[in-house]
PDB file of N, CA and C in Angstrom:
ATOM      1  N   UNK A   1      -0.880   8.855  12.308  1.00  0.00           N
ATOM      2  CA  UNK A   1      -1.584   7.632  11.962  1.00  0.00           C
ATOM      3  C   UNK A   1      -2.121   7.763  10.539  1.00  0.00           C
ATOM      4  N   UNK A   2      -2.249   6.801   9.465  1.00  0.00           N
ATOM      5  CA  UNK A   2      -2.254   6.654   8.820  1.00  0.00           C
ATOM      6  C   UNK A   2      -3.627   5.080   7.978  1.00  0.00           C
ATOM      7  N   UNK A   3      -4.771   5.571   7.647  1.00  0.00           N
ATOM      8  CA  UNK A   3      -5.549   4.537   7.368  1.00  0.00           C
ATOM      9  C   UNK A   3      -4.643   3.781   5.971  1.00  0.00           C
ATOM     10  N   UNK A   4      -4.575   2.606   5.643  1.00  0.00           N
ATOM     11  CA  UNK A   4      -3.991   1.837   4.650  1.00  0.00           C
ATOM     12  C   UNK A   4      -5.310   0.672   4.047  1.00  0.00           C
ATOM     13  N   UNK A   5      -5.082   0.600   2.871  1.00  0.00           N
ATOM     14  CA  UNK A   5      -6.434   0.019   2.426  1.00  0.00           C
ATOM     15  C   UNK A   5      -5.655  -1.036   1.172  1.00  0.00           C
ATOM     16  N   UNK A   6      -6.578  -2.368   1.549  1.00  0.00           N
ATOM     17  CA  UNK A   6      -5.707  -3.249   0.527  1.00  0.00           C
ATOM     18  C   UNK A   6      -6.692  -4.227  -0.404  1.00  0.00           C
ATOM     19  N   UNK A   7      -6.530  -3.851  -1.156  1.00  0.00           N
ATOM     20  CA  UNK A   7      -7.499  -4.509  -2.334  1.00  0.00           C
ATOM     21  C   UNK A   7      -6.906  -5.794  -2.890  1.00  0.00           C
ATOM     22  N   UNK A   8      -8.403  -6.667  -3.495  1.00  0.00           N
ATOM     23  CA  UNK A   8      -8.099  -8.286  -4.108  1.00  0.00           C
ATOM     24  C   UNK A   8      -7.073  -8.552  -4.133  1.00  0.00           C
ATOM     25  N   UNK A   9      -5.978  -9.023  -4.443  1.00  0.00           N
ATOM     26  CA  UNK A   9      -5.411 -10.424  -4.411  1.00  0.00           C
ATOM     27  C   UNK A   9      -3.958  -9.738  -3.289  1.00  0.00           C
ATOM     28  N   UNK A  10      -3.739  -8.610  -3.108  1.00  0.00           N
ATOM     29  CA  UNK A  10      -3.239  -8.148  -2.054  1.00  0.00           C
ATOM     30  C   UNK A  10      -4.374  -7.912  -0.871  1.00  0.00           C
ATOM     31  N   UNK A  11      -5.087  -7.855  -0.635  1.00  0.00           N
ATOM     32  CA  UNK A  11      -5.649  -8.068   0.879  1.00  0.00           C
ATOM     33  C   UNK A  11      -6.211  -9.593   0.979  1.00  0.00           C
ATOM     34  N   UNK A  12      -5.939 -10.249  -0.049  1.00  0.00           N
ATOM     35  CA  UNK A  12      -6.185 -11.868   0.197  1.00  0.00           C
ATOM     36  C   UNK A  12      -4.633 -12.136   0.550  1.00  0.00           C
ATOM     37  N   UNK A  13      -3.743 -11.756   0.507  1.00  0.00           N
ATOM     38  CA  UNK A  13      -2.175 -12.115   1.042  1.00  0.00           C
ATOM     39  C   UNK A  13      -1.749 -12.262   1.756  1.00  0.00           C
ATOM     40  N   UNK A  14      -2.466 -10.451   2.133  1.00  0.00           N
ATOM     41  CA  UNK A  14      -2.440  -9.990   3.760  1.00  0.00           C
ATOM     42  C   UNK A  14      -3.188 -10.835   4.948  1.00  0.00           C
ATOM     43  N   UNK A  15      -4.673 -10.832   4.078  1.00  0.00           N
ATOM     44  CA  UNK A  15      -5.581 -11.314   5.074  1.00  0.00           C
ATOM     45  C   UNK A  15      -6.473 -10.373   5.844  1.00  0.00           C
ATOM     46  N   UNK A  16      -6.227  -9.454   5.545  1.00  0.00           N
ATOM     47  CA  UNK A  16      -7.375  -8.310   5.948  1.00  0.00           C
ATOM     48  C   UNK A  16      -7.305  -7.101   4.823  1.00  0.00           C
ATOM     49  N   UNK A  17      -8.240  -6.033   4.921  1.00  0.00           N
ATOM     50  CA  UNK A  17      -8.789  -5.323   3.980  1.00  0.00           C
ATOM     51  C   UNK A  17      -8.067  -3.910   4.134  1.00  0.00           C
ATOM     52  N   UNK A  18      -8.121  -3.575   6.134  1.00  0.00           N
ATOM     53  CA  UNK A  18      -7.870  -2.085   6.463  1.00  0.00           C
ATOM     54  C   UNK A  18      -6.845  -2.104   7.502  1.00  0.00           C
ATOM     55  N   UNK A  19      -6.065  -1.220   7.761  1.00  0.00           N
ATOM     56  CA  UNK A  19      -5.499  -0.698   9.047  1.00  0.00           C
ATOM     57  C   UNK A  19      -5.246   0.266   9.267  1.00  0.00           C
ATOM     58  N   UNK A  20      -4.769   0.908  10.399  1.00  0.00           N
ATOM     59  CA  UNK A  20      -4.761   2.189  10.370  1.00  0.00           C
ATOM     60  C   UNK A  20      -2.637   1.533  11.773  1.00  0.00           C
ATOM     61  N   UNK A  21      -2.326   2.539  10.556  1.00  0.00           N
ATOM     62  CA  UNK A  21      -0.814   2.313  11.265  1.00  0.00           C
ATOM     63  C   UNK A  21      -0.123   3.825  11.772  1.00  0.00           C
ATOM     64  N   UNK A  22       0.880   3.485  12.300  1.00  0.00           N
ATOM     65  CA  UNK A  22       1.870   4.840  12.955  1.00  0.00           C
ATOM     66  C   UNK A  22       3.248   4.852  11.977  1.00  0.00           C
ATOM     67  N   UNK A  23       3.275   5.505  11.518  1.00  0.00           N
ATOM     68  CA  UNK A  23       4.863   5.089  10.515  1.00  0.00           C
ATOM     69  C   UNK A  23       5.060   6.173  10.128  1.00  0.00           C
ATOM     70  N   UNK A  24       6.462   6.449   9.978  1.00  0.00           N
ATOM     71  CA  UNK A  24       7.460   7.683  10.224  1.00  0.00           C
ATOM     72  C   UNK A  24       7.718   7.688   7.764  1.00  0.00           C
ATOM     73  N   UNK A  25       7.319   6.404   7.091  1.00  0.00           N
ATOM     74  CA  UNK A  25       7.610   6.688   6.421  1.00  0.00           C
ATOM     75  C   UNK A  25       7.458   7.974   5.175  1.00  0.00           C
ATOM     76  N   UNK A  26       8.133   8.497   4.211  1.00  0.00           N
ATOM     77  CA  UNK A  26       7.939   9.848   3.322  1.00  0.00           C
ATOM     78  C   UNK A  26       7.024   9.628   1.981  1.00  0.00           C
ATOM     79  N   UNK A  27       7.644   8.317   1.532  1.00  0.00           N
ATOM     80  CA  UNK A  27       7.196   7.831  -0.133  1.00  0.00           C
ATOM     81  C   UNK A  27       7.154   6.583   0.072  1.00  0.00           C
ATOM     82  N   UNK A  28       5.962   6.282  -0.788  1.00  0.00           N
ATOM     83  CA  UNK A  28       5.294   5.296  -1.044  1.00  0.00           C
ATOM     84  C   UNK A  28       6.132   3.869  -0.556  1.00  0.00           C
ATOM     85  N   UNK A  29       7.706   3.798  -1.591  1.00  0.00           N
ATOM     86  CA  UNK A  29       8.304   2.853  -1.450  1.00  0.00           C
ATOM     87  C   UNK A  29       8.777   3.022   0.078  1.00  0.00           C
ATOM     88  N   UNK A  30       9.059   3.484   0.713  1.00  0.00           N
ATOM     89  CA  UNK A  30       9.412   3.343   2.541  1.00  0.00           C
ATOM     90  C   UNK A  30       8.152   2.954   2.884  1.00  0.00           C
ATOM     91  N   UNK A  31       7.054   3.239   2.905  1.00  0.00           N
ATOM     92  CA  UNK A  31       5.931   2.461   3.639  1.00  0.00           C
ATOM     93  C   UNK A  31       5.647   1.017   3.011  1.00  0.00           C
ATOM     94  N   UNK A  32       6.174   0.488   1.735  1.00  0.00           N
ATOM     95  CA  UNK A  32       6.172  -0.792   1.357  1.00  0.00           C
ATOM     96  C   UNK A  32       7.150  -1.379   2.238  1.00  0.00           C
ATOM     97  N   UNK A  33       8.621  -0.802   2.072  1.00  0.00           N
ATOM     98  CA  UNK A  33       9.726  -1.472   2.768  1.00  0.00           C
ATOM     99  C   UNK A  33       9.180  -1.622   4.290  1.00  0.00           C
ATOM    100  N   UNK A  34       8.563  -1.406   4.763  1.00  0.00           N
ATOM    101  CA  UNK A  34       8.535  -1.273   6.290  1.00  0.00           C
ATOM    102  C   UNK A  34       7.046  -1.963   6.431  1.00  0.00           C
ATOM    103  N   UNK A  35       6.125  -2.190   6.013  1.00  0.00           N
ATOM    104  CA  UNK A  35       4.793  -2.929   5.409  1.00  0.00           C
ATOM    105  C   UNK A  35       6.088  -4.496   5.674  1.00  0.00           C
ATOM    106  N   UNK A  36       6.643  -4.421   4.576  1.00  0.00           N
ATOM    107  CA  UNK A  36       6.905  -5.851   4.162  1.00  0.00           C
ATOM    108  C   UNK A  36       7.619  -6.802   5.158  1.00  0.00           C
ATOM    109  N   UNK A  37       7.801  -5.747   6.670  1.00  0.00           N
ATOM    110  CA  UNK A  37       8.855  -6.343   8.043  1.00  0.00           C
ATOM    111  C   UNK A  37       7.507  -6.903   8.652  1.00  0.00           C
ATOM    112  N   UNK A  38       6.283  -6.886   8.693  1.00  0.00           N
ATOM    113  CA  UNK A  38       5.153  -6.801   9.312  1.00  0.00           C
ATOM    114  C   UNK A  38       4.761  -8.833   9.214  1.00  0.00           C
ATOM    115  N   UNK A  39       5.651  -9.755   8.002  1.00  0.00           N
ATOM    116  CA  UNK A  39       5.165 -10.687   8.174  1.00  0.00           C
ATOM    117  C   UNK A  39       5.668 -11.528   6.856  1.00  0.00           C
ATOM    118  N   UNK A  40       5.161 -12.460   6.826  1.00  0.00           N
ATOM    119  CA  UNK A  40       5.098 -13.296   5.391  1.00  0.00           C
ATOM    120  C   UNK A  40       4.396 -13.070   4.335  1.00  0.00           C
ATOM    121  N   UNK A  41       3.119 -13.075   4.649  1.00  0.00           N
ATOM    122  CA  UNK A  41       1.697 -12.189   3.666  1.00  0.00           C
ATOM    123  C   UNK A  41       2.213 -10.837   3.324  1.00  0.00           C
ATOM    124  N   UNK A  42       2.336 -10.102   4.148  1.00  0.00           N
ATOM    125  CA  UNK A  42       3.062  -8.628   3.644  1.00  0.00           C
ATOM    126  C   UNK A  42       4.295  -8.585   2.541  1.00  0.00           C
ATOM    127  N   UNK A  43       5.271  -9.843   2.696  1.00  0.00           N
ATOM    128  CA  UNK A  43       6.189  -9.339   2.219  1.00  0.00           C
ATOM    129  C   UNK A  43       6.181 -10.302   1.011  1.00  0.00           C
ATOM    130  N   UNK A  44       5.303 -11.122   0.455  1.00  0.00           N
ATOM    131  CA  UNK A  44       4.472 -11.965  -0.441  1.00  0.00           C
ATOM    132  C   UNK A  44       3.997 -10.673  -1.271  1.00  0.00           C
ATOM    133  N   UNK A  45       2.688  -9.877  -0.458  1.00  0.00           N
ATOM    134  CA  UNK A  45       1.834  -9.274  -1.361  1.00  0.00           C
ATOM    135  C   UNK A  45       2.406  -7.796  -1.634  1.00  0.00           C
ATOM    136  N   UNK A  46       4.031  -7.751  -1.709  1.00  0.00           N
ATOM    137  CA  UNK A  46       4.899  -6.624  -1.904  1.00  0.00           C
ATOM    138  C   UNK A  46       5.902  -7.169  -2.792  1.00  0.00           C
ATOM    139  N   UNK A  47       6.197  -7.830  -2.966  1.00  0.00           N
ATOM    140  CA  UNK A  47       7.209  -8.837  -3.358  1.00  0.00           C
ATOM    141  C   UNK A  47       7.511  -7.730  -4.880  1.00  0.00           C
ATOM    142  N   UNK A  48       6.914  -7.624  -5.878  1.00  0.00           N
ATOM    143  CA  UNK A  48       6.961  -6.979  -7.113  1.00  0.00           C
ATOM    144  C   UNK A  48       6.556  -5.446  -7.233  1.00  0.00           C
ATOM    145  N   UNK A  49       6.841  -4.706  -6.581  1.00  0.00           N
ATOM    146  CA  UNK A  49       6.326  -3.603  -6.445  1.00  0.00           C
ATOM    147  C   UNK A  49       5.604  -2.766  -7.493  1.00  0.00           C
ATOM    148  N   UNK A  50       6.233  -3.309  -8.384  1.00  0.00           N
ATOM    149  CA  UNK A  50       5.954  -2.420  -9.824  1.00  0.00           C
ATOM    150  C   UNK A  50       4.675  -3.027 -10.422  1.00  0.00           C
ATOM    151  N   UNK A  51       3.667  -3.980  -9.767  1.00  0.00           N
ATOM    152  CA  UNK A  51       2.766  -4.076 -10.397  1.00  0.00           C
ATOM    153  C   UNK A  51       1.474  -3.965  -9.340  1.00  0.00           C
ATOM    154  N   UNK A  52       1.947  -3.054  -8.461  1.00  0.00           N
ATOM    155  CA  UNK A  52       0.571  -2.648  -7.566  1.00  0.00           C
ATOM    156  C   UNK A  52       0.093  -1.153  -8.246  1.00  0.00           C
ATOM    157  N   UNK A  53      -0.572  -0.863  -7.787  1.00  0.00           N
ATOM    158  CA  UNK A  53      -1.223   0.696  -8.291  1.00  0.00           C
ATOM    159  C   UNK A  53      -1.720   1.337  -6.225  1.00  0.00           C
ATOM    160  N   UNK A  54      -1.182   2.726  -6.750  1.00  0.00           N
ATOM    161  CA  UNK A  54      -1.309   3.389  -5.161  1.00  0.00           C
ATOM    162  C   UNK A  54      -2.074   4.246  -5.324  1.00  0.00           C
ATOM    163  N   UNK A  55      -3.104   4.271  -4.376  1.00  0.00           N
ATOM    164  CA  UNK A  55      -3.935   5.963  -4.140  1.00  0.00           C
ATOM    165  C   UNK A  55      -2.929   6.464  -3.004  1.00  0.00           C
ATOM    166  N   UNK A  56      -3.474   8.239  -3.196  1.00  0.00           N
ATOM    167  CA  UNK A  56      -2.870   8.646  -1.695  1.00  0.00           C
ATOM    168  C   UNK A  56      -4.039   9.927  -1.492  1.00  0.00           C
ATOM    169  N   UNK A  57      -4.514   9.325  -0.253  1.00  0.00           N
ATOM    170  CA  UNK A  57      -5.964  10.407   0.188  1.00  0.00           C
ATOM    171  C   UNK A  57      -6.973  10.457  -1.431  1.00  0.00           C
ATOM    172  N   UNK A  58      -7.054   9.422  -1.906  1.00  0.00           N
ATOM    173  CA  UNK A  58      -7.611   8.459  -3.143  1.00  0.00           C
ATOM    174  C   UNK A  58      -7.747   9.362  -4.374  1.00  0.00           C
ATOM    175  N   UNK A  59      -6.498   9.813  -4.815  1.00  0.00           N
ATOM    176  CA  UNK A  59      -5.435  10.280  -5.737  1.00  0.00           C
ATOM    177  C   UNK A  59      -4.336   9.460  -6.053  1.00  0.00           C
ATOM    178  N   UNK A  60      -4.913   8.942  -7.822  1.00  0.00           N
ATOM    179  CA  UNK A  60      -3.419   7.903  -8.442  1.00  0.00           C
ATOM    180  C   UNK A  60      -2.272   8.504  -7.679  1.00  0.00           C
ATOM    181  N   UNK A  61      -1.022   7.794  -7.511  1.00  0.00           N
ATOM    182  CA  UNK A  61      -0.013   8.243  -7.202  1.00  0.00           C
ATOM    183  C   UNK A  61       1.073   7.456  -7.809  1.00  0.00           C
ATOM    184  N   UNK A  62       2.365   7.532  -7.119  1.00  0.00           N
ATOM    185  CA  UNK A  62       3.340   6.277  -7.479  1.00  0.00           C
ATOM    186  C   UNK A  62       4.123   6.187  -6.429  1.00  0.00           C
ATOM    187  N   UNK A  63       5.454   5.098  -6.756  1.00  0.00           N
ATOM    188  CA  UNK A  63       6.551   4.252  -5.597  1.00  0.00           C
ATOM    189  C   UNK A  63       6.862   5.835  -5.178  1.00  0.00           C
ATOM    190  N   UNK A  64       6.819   6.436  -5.484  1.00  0.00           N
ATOM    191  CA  UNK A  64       8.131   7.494  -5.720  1.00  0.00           C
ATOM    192  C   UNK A  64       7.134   8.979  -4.330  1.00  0.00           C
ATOM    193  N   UNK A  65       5.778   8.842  -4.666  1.00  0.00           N
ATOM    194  CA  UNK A  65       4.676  10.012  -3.789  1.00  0.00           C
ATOM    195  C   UNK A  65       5.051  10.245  -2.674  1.00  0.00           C
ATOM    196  N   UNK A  66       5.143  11.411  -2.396  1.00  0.00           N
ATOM    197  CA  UNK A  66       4.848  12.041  -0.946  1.00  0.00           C
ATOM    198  C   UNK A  66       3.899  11.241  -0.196  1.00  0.00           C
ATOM    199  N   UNK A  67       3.934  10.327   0.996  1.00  0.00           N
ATOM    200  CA  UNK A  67       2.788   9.868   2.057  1.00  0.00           C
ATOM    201  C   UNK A  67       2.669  10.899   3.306  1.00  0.00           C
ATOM    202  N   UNK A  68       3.781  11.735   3.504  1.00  0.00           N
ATOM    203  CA  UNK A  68       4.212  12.560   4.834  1.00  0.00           C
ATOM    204  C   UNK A  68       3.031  12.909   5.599  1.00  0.00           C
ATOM    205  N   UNK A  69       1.853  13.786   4.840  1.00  0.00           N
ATOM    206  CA  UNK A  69       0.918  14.350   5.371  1.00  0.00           C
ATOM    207  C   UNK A  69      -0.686  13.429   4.672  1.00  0.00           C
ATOM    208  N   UNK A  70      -0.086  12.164   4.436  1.00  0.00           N
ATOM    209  CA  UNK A  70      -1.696  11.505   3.846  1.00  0.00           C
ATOM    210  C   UNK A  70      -2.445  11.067   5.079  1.00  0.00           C
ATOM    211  N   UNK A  71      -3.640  10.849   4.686  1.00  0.00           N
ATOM    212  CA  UNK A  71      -4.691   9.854   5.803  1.00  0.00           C
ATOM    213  C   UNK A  71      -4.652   8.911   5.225  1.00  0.00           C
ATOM    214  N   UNK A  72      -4.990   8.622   4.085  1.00  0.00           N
ATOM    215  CA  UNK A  72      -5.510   7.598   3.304  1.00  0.00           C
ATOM    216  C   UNK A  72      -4.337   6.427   2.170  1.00  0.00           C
ATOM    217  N   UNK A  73      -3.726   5.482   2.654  1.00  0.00           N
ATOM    218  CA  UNK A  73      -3.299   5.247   1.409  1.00  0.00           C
ATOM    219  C   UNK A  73      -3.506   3.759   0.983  1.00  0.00           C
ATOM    220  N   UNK A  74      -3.673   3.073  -0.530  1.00  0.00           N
ATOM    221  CA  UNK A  74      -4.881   2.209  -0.754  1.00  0.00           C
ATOM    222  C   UNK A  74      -4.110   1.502  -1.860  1.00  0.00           C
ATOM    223  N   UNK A  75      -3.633   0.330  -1.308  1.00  0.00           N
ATOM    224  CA  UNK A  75      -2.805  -0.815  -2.720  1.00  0.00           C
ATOM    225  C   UNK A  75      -4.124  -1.472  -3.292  1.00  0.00           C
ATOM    226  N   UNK A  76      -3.429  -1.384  -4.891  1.00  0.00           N
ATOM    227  CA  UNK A  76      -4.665  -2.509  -5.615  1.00  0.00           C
ATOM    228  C   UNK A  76      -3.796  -2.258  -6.801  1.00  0.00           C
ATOM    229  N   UNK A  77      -4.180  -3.926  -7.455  1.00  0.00           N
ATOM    230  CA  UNK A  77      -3.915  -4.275  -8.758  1.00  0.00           C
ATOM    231  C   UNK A  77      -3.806  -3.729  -9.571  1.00  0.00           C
ATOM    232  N   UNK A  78      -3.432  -3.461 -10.843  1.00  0.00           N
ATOM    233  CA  UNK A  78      -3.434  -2.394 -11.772  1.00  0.00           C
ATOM    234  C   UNK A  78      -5.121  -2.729 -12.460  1.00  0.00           C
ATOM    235  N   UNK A  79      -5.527  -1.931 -13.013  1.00  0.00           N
ATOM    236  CA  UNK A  79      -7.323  -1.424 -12.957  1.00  0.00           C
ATOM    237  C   UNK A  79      -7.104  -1.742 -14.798  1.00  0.00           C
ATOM    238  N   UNK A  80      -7.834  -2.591 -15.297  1.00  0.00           N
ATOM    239  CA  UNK A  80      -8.609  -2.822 -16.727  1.00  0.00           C
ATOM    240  C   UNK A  80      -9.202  -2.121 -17.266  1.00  0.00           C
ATOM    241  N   UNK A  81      -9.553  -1.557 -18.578  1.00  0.00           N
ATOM    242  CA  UNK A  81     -10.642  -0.915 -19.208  1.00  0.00           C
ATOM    243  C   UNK A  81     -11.916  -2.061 -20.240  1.00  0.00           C
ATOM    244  N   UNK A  82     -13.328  -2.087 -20.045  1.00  0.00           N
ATOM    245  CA  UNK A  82     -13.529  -2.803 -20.847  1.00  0.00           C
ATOM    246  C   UNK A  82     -14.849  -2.134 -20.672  1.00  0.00           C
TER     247      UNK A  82
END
């Protein structure tokens, strides 16, 4: 099991914030692909992959990261400096 955490304008897509799922996926992009079978909102707030930003056990990561052994993994927008 696996907690998943979804920040502004992707957990407004989704429609909720947290879940905690069962999924066999390795890297990042297999838990999107398999996220995105889950609905319309899911596969909306996945649609562009390349402009989400991933934690894993809330460590930057990328499409490409090991999830195998995470607890934690957390979509959000790409982050501003100001």
């Amino acid at each position: 099991m696996v907690k998943v955490l979804y920040f502004s304008w992707i957990r407004e897509r989704i429609g909720h914030s947290m879940e905690t799922i069962e999924t066999d996926a390795k890297k990042v992009n297999d838990l999107i692909q398999e996220l995105k079978t889950k609905g319309d909102g899911y596969n909306f707030a996945f649609s562009k992959p390349s402009v989400i930003c991933v934690a894993i056990d809330q460590e930057l990561g990328d499409m490409n990261s090991d999830i195998s052994k995470a607890n934690e993994i957390a979509f959000f927008p790409p982050m501003t400096g100001g």
